[in-house]
Protein backbone atom coordinates (compact mmCIF):
# COMPACT_ATOMS: atom_id res chain seq x y z
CA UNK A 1 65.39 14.16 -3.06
CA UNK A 2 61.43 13.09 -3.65
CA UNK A 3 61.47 9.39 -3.96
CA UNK A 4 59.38 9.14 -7.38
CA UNK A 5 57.32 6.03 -6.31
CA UNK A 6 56.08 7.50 -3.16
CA UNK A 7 54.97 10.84 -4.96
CA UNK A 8 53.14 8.66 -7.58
CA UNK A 9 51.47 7.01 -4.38
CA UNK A 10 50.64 10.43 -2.90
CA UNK A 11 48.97 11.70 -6.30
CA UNK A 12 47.35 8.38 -6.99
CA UNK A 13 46.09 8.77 -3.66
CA UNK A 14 44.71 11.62 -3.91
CA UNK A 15 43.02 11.22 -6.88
CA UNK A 16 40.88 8.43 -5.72
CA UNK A 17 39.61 11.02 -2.67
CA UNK A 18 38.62 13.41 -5.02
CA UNK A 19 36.65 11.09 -7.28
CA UNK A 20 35.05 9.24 -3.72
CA UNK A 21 34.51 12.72 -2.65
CA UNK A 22 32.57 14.12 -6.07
CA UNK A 23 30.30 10.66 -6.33
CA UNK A 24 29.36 11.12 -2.72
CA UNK A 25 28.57 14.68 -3.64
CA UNK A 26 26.94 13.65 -6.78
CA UNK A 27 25.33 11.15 -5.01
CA UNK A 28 23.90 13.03 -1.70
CA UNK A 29 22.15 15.78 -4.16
CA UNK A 30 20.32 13.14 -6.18
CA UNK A 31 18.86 12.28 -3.14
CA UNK A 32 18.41 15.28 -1.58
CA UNK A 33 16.98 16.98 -5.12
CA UNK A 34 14.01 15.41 -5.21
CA UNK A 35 10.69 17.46 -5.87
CA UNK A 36 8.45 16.78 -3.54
CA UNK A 37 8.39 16.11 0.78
CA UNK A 38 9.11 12.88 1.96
CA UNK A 39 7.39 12.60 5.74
CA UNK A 40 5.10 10.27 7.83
CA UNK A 41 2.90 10.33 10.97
CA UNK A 42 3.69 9.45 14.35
CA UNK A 43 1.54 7.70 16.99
CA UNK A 44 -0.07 11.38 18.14
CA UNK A 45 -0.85 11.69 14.43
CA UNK A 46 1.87 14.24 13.72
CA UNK A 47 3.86 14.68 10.52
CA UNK A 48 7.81 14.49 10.62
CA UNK A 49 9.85 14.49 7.91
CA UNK A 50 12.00 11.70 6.16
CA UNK A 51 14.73 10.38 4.22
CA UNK A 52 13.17 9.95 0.61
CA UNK A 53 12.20 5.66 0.28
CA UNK A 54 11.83 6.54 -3.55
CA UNK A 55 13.23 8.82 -5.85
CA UNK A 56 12.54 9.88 -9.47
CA UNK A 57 13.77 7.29 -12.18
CA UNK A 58 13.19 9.39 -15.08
CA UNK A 59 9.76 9.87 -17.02
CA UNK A 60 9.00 7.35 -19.95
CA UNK A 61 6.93 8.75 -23.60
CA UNK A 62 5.67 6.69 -26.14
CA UNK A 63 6.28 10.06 -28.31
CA UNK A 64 9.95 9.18 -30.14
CA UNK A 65 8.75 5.39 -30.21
CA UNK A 66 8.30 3.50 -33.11
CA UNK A 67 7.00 0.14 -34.45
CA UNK A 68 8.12 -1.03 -37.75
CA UNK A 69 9.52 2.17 -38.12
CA UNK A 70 6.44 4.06 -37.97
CA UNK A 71 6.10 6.05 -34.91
CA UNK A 72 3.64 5.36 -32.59
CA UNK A 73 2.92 8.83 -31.19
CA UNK A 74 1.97 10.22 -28.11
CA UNK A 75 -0.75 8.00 -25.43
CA UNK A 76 -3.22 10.39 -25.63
CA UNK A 77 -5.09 10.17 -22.08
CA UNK A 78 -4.25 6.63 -21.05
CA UNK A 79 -6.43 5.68 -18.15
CA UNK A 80 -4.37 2.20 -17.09
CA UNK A 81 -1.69 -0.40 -17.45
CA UNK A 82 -0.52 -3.70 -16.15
CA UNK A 83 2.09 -6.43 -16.06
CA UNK A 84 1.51 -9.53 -18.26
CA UNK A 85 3.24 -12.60 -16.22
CA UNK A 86 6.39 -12.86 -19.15
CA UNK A 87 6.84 -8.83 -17.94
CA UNK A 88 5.33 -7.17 -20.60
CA UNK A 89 3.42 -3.84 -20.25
CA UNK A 90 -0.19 -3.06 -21.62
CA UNK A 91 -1.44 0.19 -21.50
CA UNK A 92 -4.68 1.44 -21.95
CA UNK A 93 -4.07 4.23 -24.65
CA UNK A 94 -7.53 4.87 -24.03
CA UNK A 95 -7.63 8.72 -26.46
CA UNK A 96 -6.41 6.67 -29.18
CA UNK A 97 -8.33 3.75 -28.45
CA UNK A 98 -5.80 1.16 -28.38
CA UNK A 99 -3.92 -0.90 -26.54
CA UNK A 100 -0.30 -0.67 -26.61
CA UNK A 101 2.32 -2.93 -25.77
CA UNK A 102 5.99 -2.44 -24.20
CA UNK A 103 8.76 -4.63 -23.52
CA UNK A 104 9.92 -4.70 -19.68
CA UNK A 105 12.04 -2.30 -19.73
CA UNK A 106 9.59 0.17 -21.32
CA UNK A 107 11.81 1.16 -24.11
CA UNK A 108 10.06 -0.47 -27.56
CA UNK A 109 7.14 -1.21 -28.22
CA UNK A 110 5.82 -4.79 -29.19
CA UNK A 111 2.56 -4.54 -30.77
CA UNK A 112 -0.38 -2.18 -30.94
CA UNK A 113 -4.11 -3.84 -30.63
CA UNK A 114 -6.33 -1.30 -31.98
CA UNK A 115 -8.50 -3.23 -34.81
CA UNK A 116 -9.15 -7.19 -34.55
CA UNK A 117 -11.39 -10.08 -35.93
CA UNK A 118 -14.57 -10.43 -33.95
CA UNK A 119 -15.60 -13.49 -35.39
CA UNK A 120 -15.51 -12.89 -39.40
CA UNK A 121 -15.99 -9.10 -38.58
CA UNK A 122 -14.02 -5.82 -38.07
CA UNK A 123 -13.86 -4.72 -34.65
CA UNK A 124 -12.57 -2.00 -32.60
CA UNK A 125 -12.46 -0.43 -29.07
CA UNK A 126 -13.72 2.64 -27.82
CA UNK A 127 -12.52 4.21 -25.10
CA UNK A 128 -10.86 1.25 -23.43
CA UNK A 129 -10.33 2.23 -19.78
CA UNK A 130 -9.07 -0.99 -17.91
CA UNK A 131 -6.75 -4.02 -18.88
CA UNK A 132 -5.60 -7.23 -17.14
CA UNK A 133 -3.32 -10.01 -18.39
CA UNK A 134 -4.28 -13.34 -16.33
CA UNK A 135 -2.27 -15.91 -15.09
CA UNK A 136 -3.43 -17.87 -17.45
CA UNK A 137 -2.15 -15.47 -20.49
CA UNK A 138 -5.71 -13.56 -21.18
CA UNK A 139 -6.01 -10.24 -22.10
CA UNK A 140 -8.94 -8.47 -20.63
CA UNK A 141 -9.62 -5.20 -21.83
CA UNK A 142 -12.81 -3.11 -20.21
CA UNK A 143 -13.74 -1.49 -23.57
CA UNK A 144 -16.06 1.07 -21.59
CA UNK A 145 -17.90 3.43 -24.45
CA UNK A 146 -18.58 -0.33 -26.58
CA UNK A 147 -20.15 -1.30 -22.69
CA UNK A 148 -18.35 -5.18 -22.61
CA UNK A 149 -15.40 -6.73 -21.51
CA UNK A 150 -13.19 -7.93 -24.43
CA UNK A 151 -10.93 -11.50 -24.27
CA UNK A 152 -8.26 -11.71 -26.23
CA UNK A 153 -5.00 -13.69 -26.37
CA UNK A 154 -1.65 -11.43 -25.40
CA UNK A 155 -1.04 -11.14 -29.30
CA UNK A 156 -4.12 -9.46 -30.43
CA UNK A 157 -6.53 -12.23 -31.36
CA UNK A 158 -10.33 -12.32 -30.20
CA UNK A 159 -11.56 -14.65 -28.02
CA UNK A 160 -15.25 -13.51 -26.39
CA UNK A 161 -16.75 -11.13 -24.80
CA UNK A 162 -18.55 -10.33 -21.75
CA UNK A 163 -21.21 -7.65 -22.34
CA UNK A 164 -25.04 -6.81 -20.77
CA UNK A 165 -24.77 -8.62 -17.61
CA UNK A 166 -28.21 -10.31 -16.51
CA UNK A 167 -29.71 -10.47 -12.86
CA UNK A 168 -32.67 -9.47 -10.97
CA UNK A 169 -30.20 -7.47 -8.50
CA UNK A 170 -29.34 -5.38 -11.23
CA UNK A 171 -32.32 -2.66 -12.35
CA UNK A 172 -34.06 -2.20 -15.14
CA UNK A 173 -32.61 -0.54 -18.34
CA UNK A 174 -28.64 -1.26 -16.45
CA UNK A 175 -25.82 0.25 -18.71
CA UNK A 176 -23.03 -1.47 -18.24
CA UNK A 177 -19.82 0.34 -18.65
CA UNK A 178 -16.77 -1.15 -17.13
CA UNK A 179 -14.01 0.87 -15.93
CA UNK A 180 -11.32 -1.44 -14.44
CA UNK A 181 -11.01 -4.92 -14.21
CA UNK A 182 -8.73 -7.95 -12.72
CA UNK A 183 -9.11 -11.35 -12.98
CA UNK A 184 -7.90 -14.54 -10.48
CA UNK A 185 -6.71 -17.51 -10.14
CA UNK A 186 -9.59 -19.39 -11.64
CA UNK A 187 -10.12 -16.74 -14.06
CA UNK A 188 -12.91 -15.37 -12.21
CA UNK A 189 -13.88 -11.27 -13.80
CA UNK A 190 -13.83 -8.61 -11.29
CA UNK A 191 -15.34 -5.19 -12.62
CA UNK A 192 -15.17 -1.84 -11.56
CA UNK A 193 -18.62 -0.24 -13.53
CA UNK A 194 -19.64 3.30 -13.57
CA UNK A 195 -22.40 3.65 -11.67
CA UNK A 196 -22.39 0.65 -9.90
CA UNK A 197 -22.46 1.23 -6.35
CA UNK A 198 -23.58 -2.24 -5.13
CA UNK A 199 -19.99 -2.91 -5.05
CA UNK A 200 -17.47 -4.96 -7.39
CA UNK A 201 -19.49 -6.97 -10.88
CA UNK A 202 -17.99 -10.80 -10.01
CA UNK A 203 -18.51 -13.08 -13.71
CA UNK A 204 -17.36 -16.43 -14.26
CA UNK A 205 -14.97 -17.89 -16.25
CA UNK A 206 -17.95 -18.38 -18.46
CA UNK A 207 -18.95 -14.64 -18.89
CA UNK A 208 -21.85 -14.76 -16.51
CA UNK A 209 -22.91 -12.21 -14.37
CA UNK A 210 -22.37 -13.86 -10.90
CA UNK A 211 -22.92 -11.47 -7.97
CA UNK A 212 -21.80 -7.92 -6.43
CA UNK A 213 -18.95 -8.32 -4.40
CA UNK A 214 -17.16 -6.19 -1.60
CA UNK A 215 -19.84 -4.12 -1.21
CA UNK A 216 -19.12 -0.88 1.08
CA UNK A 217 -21.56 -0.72 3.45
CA UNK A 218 -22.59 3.36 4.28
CA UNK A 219 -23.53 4.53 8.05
CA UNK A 220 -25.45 7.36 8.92
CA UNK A 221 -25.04 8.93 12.28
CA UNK A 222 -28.15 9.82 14.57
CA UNK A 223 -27.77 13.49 14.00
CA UNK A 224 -27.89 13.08 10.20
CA UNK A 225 -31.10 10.75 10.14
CA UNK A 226 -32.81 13.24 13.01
CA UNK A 227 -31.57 16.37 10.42
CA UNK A 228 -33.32 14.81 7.55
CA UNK A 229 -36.39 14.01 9.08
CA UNK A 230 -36.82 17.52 10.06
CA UNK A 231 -35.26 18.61 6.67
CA UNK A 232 -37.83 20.16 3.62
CA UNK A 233 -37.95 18.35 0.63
CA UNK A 234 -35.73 21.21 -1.01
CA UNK A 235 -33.27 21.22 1.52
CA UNK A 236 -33.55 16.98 1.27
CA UNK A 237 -32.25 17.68 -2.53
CA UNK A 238 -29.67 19.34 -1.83
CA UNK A 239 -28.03 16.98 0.66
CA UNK A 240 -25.45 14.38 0.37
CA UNK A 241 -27.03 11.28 -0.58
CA UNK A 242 -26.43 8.14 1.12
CA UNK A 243 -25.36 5.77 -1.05
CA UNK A 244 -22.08 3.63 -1.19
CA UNK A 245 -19.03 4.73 -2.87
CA UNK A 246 -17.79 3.25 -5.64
CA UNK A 247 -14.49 1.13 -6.16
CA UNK A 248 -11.57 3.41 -8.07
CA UNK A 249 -8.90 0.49 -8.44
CA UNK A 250 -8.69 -3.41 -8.32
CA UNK A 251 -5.42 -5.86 -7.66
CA UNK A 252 -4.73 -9.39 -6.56
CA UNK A 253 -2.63 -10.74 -4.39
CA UNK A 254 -1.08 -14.39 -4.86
CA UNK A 255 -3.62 -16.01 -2.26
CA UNK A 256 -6.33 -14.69 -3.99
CA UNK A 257 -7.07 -11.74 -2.09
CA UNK A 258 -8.73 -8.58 -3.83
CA UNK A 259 -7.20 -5.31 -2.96
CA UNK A 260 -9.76 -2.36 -4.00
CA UNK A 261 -9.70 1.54 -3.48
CA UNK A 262 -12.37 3.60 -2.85
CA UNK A 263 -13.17 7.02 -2.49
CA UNK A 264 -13.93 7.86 1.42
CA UNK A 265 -14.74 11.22 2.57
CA UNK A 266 -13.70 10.53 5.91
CA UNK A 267 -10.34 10.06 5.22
CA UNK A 268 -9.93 7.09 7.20
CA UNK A 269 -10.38 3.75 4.96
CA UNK A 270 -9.51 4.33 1.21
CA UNK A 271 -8.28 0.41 0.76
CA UNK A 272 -9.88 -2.85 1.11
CA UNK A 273 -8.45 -6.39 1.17
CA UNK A 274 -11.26 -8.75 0.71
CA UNK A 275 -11.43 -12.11 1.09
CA UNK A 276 -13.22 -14.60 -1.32
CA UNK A 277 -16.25 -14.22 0.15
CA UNK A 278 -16.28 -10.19 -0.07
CA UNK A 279 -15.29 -9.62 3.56
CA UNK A 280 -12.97 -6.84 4.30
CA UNK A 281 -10.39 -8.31 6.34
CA UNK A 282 -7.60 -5.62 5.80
CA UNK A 283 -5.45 -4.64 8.80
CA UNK A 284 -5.68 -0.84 9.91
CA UNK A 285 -2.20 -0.23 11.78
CA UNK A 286 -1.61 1.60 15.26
CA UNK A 287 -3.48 4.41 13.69
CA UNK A 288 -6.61 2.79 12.57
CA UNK A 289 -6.29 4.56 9.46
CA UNK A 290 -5.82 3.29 5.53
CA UNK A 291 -6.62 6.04 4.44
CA UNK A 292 -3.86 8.21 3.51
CA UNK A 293 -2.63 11.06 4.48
CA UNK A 294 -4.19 12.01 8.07
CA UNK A 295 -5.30 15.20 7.62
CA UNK A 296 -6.36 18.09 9.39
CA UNK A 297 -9.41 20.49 8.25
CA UNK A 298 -8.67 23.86 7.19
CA UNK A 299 -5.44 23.87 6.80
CA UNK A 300 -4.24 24.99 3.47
CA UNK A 301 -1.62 22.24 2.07
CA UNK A 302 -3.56 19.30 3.51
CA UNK A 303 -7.09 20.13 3.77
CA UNK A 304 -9.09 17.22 2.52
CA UNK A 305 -8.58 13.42 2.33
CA UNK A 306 -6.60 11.72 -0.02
CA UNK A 307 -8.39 10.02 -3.00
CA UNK A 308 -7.44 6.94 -3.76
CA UNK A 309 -7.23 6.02 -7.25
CA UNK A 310 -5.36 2.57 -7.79
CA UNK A 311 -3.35 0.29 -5.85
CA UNK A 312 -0.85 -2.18 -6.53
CA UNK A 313 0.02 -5.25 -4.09
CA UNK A 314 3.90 -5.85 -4.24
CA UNK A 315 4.93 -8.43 -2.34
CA UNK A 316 5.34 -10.25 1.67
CA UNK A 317 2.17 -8.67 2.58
CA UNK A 318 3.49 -4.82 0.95
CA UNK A 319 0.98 -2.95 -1.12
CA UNK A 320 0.78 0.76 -2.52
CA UNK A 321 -2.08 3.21 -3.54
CA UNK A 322 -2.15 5.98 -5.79
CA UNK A 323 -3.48 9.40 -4.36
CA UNK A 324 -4.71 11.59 -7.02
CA UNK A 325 -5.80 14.63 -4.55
CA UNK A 326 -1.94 15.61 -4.27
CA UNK A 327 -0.49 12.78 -6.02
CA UNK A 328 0.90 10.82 -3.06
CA UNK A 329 2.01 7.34 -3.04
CA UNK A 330 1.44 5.44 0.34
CA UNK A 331 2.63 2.35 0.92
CA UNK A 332 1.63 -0.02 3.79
CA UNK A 333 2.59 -3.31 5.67
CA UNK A 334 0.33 -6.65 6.13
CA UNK A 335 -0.49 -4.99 9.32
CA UNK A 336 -1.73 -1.80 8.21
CA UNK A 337 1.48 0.18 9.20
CA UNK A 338 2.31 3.45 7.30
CA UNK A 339 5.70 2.65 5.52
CA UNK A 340 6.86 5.89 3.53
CA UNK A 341 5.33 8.57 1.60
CA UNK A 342 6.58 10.06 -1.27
CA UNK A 343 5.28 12.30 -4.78
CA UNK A 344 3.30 14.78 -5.33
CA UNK A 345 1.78 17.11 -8.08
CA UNK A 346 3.89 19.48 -10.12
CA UNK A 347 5.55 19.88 -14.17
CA UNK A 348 9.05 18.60 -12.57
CA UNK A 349 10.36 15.47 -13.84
CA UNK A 350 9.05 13.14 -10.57
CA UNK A 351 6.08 14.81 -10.01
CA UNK A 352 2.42 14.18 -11.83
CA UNK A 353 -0.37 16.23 -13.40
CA UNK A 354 -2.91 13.39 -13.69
CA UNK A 355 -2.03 10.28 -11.99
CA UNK A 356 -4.34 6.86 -12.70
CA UNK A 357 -2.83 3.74 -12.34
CA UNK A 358 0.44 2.53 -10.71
CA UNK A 359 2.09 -0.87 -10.86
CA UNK A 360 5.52 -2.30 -9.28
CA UNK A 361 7.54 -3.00 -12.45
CA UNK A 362 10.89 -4.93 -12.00
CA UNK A 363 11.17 -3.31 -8.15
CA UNK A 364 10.36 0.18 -9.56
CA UNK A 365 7.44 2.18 -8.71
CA UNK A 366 5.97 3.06 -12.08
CA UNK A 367 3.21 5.56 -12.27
CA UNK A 368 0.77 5.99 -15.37
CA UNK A 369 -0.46 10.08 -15.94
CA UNK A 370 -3.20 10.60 -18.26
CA UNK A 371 -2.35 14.62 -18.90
CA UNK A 372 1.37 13.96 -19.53
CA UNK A 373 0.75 10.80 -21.35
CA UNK A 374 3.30 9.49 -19.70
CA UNK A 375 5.33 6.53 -17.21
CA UNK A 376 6.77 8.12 -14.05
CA UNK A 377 9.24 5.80 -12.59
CA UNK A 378 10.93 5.68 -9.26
CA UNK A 379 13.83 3.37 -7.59
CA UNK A 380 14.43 2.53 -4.52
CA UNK A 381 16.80 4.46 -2.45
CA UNK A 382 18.99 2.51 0.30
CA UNK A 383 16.43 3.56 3.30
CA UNK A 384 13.60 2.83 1.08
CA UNK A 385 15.37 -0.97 0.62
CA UNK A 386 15.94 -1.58 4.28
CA UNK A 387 12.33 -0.88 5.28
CA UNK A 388 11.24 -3.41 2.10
CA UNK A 389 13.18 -5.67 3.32
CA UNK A 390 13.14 -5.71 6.90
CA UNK A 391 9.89 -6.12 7.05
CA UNK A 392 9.88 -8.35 4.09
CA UNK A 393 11.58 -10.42 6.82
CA UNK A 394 8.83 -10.02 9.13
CA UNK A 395 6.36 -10.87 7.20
CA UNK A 396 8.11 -14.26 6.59
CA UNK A 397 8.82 -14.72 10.59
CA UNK A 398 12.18 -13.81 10.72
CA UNK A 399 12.39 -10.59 13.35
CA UNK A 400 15.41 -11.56 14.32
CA UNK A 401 16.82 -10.88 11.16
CA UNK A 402 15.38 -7.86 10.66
CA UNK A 403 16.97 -5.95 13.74
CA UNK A 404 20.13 -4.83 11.75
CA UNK A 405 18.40 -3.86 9.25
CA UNK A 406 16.24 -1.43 11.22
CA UNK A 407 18.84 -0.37 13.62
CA UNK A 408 20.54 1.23 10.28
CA UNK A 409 16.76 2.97 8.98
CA UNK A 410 17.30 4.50 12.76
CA UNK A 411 20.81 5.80 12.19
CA UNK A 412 18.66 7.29 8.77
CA UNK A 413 15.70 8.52 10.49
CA UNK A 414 15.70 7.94 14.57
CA UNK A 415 12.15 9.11 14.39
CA UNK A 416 10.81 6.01 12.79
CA UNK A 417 8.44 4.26 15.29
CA UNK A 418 8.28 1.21 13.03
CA UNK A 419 12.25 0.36 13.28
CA UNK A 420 11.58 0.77 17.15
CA UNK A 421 8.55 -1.14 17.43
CA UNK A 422 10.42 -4.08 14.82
CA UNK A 423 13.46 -3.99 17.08
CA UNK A 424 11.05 -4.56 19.99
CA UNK A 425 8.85 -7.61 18.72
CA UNK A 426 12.75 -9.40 17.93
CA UNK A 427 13.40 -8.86 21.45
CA UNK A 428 10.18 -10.02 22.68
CA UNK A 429 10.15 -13.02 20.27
CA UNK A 430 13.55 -13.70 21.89
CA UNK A 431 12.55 -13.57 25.51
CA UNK A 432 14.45 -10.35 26.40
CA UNK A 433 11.17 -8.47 27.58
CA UNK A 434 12.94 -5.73 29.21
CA UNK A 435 14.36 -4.66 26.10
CA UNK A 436 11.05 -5.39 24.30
CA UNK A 437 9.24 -2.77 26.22
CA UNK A 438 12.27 0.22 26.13
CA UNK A 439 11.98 -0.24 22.20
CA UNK A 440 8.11 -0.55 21.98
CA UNK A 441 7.91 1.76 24.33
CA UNK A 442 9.45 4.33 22.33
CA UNK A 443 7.98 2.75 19.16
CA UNK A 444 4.27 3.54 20.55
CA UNK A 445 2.80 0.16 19.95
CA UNK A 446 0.80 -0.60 23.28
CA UNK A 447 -0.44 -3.68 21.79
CA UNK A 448 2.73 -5.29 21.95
CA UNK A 449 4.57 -2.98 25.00
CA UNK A 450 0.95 -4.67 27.00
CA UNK A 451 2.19 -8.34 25.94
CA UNK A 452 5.93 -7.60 26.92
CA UNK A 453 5.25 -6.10 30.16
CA UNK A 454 2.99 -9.05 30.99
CA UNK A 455 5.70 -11.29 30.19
CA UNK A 456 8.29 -9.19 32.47
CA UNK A 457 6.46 -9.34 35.14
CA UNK A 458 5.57 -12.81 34.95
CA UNK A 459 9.05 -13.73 34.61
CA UNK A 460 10.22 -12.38 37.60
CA UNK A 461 7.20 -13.63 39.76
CA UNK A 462 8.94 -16.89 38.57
CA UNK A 463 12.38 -15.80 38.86
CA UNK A 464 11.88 -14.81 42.12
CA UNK A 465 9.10 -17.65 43.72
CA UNK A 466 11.84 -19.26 45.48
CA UNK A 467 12.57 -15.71 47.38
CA UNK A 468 8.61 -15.32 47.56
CA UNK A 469 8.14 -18.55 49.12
CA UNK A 470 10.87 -18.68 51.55
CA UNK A 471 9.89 -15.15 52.68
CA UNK A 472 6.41 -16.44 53.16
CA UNK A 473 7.23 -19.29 55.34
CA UNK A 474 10.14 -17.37 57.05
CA UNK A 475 6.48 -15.10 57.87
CA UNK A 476 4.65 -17.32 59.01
CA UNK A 477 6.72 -19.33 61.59
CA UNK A 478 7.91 -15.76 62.68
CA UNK A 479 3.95 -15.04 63.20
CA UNK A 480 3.43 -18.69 64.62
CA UNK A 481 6.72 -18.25 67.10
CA UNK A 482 5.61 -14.43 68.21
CA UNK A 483 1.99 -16.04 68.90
CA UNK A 484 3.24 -18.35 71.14
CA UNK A 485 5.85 -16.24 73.34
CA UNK A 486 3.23 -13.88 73.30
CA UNK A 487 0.94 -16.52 74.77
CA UNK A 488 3.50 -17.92 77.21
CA UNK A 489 3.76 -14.54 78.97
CA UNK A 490 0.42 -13.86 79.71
CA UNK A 491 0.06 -17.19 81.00
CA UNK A 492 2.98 -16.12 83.32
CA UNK A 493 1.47 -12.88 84.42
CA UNK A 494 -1.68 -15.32 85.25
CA UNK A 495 -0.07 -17.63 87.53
CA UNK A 496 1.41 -14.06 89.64
């Protein structure tokens, strides 16, 4: 007879396998059904597929929302958005010319800031294109087609304006017709302009036009100069002209430091960090590239270079830009190190049409598309989390701590150099050089596998001196002793 409490055990039991068994399935297809490649680049430059660091979150429209019961309607080619220090969200509705503000979860909407008081009179924006919220609660809008930058409180209400900048570095008959804009710690104005290619429009606090910053300095090869010279006027007209690129998208990192995209035809720098005095001082990686995806001419998927439209700085020393070409998002380290890619171009839910701006939102990668007039959002998946945070962990010092964490993105992708090459520095800052060069060794980072070696080999020169030195004088009383028997019997053969 079937004892009935172990049969009630049995089907409990397995009841519970079949439910771990469907979330696991349920679980390995959402991350597996993702539309678009998830890959990076080795040290030789070649592409290997990934586990996926991001996947969809779902796709966010303004088109069911409502505001005092009225709805709001679609964002009719919004251009930009960004993070107000409480965690609200400002987009640049820029068809509709308005701004319009959502809670941080992105599900109602606040206010809308369309028509204000500019002092006594009726005001509105056209085309807005950029907004900021400063640390200091601000709300900058770049109202582009009204040419000024508009000040407002978070709530709507005019402050000033900063409009028809004046200098003698700036020509005659200047438009000025600002496209994106940040502001610091001092509340300091950075502007992106159209047109302006002597780099980023710096105003003070005050509104005045200060200086260009950042400026992207354009070098033209022997060959092109010797070209051009022989070139017909014609033929002169019809050449590339030589002239710096302009900025695409402006953030700012808690110590101040501006992070900028650009537009580079080589492919190989499409992101600045600049320090307060305008120098670039961003780190390039083991690949000396920043500039995407590395591509290869001709070939039909990734002909081209990426075009950088935006970037957002995340945090310990993390940033990510926004490739409109294919509609990429690469994210890097403090070091210049290639983390993930992931996205791409498409009508499926993940994918965009039109990408402009991105922000990090609450951990989430959210993306802004001006053709679906719409938030893309993305969360992080657990190999996507163990890179953040391991070298979230390195950026603080702590290598050590980080070595579990990338031995388990190895047992998720054993082709990642950067777990290696993390794994190796921990060794290295612990002393254990031998296991400093295997992993950096098969991390590709010469750099460091140079320093570890060095440090091998100097520890066993002192390991060792006592052998060394013993050896040595063991060598040279051997040579001393054999000199003088050697001496002794020729003097003997002498004397017979």
């Amino acid at each position: 007879m079937v004892n009935r409490s172990n049969l009630t055990k049995r089907i409990v039991a397995v009841f519970l396998c079949l439910v771990f068994v469907l979330l696991n399935i349920g679980e390995n297809v959402k991350a597996n059904d993702i539309p678009y490649d998830t890959y990076n680049y080795d040290y030789r430059e070649y592409m290997h597929y990934t586990p996926a660091a991001y996947i969809p979150a779902g796709n966010i429209s303004t088109l069911a929302m409502t505001l005092d019961g009225e709805p709001i309607g679609k964002l009719n080619n919004p251009q930009d958005m960004c993070q107000a220090p409480n965690g609200d969200i400002y987009i640049c509705d820029t068809g509709n010319n308005r701004i319009v503000v959502l809670d941080n979860k992105m599900q109602n909407v606040l206010r809308i800031i369309a028509n204000f008081d500019n002092d006594g009179k009726a005001d509105k924006f056209n085309q807005p294109y950029g907004v900021c919220v400063s640390e200091n609660n601000k709300l900058y809008v770049a109202d582009s087609q009204n040419r000024r930058i508009v000040v407002m409180e978070t709530d709507g209400s005019y402050i000033k304006k900063i409009d028809n900048p004046q200098s003698e570095s700036l020509d005659d008959g200047y438009v000025f017709t600002p496209l994106k804009v940040t502001v610091d710690y001092a509340d300091r104005v950075y502007v992106i302009a159209s047109g302006m290619f002597e780099g980023i429009m710096v105003f003070e606090s005050t509104g005045e036009f200060a200086s260009f910053f950042g400026t992207i300095d354009v070098t033209i090869s022997l060959w092109e100069k010797f070209w051009k010279r022989l070139a017909t006027k014609e033929e002169r007209s019809n050449q590339k002209l030589f002239i710096p690129t302009e900025f695409t998208g402006l953030d700012i990192d808690p110590k101040g430091f501006v992070y900028a995209t650009n537009i580079d035809s080589n492919g190989i720098q499409g992101v600045r960090r600049l320090n307060p005095k305008g120098e670039d001082v961003i780190k390039k990686g083991e690949n000396e590239n920043v500039g995407g995806d590395l591509w290869i001419d001709g070939t039909s998927d990734f002909s081209g270079p990426s075009q950088f439209t935006d970037v957002v700085y995340r945090e310990n020393g993390i940033y990510s830009c926004l490739d409109r070409r294919r509609g990429r998002i690469f994210s890097y380290d403090h070091e210049g190190n290639l983390l993930y890619i992931f996205g791409g171009l498409g009508t499926q839910e993940g994918t965009f049409q039109l990408p402009v701006a991105i922000e990090d939102i609450g951990g989430r990668l959210v993306v802004l598309d001006a053709t679906k007039g719409e938030i893309i959002t993305f969360e992080e998946t657990e190999y996507g989390k163990l890179i953040n945070d391991a070298v979230s962990l390195r950026y603080d010092g702590n290598e050590a701590s980080a070595v579990d964490l990338w031995h388990r993105v190895l047992e998720l992708d054993e082709n990642n150099e950067l777990a290696n090459t993390g794994i190796g520095k921990a060794y290295l800052t612990a002393g254990d050089y031998e296991n400093a060069m295997k992993y950096l060794e098969i991390g590709m980072n010469r750099e460091y596998y140079s320093i570890a070696y060095r440090r091998y080999r100097n520890a066993k020169l002192t390991e060792n001196i006592g052998f060394f030195l013993t050896a040595l004088v063991v060598l040279i009383i051997g040579i001393n002793v054999a000199k003088r028997i050697i001496r002794k019997r020729k003097g003997v053969i002498a004397d017979d």
